[in-house]
C-alpha atoms as a PDB file:
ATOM      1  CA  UNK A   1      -4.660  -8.477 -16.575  1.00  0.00           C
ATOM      2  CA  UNK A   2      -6.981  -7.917 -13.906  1.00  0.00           C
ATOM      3  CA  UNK A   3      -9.126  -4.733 -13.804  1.00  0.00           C
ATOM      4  CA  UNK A   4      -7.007  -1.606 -12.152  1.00  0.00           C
ATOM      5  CA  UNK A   5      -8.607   0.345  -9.795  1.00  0.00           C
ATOM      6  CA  UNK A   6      -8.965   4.205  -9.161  1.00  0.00           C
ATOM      7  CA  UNK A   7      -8.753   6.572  -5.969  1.00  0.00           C
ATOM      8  CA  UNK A   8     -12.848   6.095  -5.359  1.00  0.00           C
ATOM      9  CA  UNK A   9     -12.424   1.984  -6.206  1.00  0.00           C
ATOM     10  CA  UNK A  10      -9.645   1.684  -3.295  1.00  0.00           C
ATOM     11  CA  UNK A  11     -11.224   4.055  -0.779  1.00  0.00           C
ATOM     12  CA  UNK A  12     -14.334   2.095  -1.212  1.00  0.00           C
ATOM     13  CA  UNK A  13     -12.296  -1.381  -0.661  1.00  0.00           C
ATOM     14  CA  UNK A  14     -10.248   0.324   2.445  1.00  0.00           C
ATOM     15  CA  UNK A  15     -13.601   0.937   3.801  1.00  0.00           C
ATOM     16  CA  UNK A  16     -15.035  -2.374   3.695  1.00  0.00           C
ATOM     17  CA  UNK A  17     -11.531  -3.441   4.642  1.00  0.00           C
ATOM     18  CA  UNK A  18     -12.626  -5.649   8.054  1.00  0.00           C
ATOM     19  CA  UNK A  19      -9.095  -4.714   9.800  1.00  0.00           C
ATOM     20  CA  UNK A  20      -8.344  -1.807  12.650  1.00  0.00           C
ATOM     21  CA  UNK A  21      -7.113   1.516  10.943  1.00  0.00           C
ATOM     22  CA  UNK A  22      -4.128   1.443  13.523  1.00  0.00           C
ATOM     23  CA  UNK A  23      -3.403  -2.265  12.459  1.00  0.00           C
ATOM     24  CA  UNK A  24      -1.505  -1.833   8.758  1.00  0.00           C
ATOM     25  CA  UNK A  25      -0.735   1.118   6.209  1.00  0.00           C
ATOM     26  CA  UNK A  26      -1.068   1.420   2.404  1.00  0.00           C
ATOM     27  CA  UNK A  27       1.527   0.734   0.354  1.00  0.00           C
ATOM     28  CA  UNK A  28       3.118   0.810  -3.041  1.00  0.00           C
ATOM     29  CA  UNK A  29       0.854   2.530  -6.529  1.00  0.00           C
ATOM     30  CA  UNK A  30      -2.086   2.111  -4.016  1.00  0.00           C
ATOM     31  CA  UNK A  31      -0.514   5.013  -1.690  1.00  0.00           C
ATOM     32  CA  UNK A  32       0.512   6.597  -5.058  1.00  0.00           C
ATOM     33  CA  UNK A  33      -3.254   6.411  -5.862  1.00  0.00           C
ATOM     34  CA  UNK A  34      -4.400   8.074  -2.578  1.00  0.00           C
ATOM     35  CA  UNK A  35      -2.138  10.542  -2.770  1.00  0.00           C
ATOM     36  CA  UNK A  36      -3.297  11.625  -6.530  1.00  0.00           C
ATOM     37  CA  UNK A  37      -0.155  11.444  -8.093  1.00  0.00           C
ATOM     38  CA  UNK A  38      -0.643   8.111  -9.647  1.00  0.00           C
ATOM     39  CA  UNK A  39      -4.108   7.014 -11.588  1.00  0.00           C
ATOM     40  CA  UNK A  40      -4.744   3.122 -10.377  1.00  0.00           C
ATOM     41  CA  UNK A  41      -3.738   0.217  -8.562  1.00  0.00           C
ATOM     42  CA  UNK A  42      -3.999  -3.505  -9.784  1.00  0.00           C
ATOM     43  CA  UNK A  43      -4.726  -4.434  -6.112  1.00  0.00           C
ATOM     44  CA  UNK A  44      -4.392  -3.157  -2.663  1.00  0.00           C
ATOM     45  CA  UNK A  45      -0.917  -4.009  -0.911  1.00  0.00           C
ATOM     46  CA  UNK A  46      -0.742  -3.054   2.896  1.00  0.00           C
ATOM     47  CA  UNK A  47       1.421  -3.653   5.565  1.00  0.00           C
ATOM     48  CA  UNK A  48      -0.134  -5.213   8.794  1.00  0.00           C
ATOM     49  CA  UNK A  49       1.307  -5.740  12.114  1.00  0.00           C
ATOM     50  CA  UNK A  50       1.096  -9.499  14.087  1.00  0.00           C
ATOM     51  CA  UNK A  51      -1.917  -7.739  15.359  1.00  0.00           C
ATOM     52  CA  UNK A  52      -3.381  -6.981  11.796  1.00  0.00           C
ATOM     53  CA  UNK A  53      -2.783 -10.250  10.523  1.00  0.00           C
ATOM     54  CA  UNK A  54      -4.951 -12.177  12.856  1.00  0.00           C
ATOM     55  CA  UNK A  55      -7.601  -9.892  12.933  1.00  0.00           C
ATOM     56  CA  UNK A  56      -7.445 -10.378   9.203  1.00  0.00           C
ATOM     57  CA  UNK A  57      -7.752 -14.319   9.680  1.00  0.00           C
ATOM     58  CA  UNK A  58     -10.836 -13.969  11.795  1.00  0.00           C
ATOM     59  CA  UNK A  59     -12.401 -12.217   8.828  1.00  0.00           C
ATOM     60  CA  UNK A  60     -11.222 -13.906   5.432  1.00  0.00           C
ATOM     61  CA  UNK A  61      -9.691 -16.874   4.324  1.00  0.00           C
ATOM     62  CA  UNK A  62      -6.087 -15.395   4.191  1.00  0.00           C
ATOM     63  CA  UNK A  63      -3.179 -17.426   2.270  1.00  0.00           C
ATOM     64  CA  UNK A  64      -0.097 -17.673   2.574  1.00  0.00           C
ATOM     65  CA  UNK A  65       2.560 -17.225  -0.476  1.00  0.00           C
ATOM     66  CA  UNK A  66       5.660 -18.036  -1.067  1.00  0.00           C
ATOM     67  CA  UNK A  67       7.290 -15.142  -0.940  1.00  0.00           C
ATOM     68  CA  UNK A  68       6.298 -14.293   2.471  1.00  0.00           C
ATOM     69  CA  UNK A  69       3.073 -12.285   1.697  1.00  0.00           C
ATOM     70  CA  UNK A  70      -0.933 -13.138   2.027  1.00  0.00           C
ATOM     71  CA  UNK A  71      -3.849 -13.326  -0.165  1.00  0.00           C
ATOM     72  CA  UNK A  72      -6.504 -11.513   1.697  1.00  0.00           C
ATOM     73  CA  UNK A  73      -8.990 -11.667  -1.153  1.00  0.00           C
ATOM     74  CA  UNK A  74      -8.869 -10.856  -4.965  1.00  0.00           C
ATOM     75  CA  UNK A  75      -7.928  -7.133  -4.603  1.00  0.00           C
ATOM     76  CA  UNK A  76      -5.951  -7.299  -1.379  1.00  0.00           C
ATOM     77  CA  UNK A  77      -2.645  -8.840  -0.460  1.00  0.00           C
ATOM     78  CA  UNK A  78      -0.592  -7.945   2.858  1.00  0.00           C
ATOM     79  CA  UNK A  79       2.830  -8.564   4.354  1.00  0.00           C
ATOM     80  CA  UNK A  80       3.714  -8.714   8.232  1.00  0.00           C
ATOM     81  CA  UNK A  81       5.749  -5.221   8.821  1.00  0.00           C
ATOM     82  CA  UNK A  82       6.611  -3.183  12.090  1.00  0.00           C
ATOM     83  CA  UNK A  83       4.830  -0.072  12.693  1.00  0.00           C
ATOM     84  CA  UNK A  84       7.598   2.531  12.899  1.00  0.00           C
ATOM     85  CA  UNK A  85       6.691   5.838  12.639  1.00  0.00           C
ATOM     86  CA  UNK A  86       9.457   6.609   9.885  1.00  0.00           C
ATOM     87  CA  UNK A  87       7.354   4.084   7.697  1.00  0.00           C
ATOM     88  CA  UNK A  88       3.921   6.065   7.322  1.00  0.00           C
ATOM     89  CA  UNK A  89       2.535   9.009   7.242  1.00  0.00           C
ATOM     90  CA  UNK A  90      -1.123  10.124   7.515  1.00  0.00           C
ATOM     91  CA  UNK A  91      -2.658  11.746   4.330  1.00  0.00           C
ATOM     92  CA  UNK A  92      -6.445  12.678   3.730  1.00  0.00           C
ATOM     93  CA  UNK A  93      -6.818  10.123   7.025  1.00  0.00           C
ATOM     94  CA  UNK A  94      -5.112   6.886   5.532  1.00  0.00           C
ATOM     95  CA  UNK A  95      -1.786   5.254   7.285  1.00  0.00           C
ATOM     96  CA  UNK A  96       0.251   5.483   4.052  1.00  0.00           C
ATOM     97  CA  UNK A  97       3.613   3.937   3.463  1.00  0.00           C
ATOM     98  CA  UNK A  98       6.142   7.302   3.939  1.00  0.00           C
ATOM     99  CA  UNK A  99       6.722   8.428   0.105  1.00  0.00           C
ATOM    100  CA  UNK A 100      10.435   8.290   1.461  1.00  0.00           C
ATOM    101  CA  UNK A 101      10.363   4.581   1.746  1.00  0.00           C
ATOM    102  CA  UNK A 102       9.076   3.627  -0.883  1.00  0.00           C
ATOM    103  CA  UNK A 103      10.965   5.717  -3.028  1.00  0.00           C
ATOM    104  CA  UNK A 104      14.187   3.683  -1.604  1.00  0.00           C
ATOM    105  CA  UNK A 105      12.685   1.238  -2.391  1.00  0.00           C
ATOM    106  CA  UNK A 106      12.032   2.080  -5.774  1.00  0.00           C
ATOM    107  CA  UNK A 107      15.346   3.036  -6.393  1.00  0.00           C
ATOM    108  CA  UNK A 108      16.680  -0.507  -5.166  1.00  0.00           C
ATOM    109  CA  UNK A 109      14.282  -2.199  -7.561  1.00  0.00           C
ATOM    110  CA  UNK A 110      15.140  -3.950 -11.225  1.00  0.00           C
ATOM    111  CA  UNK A 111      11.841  -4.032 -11.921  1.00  0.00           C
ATOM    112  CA  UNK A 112      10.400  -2.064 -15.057  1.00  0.00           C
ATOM    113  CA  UNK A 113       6.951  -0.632 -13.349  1.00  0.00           C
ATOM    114  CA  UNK A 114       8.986  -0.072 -10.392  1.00  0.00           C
ATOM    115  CA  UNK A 115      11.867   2.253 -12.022  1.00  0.00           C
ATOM    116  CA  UNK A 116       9.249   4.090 -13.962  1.00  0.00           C
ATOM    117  CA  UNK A 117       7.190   5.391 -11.029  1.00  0.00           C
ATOM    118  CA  UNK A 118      10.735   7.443 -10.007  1.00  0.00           C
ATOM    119  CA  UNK A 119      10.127  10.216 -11.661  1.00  0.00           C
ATOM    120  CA  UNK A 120       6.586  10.243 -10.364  1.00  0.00           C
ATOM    121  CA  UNK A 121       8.369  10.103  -6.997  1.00  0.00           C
ATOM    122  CA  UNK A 122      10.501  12.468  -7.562  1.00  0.00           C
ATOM    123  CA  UNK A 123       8.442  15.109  -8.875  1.00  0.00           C
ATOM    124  CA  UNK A 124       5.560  14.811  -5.590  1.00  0.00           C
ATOM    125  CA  UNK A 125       8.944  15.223  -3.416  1.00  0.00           C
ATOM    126  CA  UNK A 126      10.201  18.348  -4.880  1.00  0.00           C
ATOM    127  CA  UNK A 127       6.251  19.702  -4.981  1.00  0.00           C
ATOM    128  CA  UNK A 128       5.783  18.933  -1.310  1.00  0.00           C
ATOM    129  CA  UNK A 129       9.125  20.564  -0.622  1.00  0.00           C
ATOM    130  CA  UNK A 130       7.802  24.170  -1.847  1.00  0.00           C
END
């Protein structure tokens, strides 16, 4: 397994990242990471727009996969999204996936790692609610 990353090892890596803040959002443990309520990431997932995704071809060697997403480089991997306000929020001045979205998603998920970050969810929901 690859070597996970922290809060200061992302926000380092987001600000090398060669792509326009208003081009993509954070998503998945890496938003869970910048919020504080999760300790790493195994990589950095974000969402780009058309927009995004070219910009990102001018400035690495971006691969497809199969599964409809792109290697950016050995820490980052995207997937082609719409920028809907519903789907991000702004917190500590990163374009985060909204923590309601992803907990859907979560809750759609069979995957282990993904139904054990729930509670995790669940818990930063209720806090941000007081």
């Amino acid at each position: 397994m690859k070597n996970r990353m922290g809060k200061d090892e992302l926000i380092k890596l987001i600000a090398n990242l060669k792509l326009c803040k208003d081009e993509y959002w954070i998503l998945s443990s890496s938003a869970l990471v910048i919020r504080g309520i999760y300790p790493d990431a195994g990589d950095l997932d974000i969402a780009v727009t058309e927009t995004g995704l070219e910009e990102l071809k001018r400035n690495y060697n971006v691969k497809e996969k199969e599964n409809g997403w792109y290697f950016v480089s050995d820490k980052i991997e995207c997937v082609v999204d719409q920028k809907e306000s519903w789907k991000i929020e702004e917190v500590e001045g990163y374009n985060l996936e909204s923590i309601e979205k992803y907990y859907r998603y979560l809750k759609d998920s069979s995957r282990e790692k993904d139904r054990k970050r729930i509670p995790i969810i669940e818990d930063y929901m209720r806090s941000r609610k007081k």
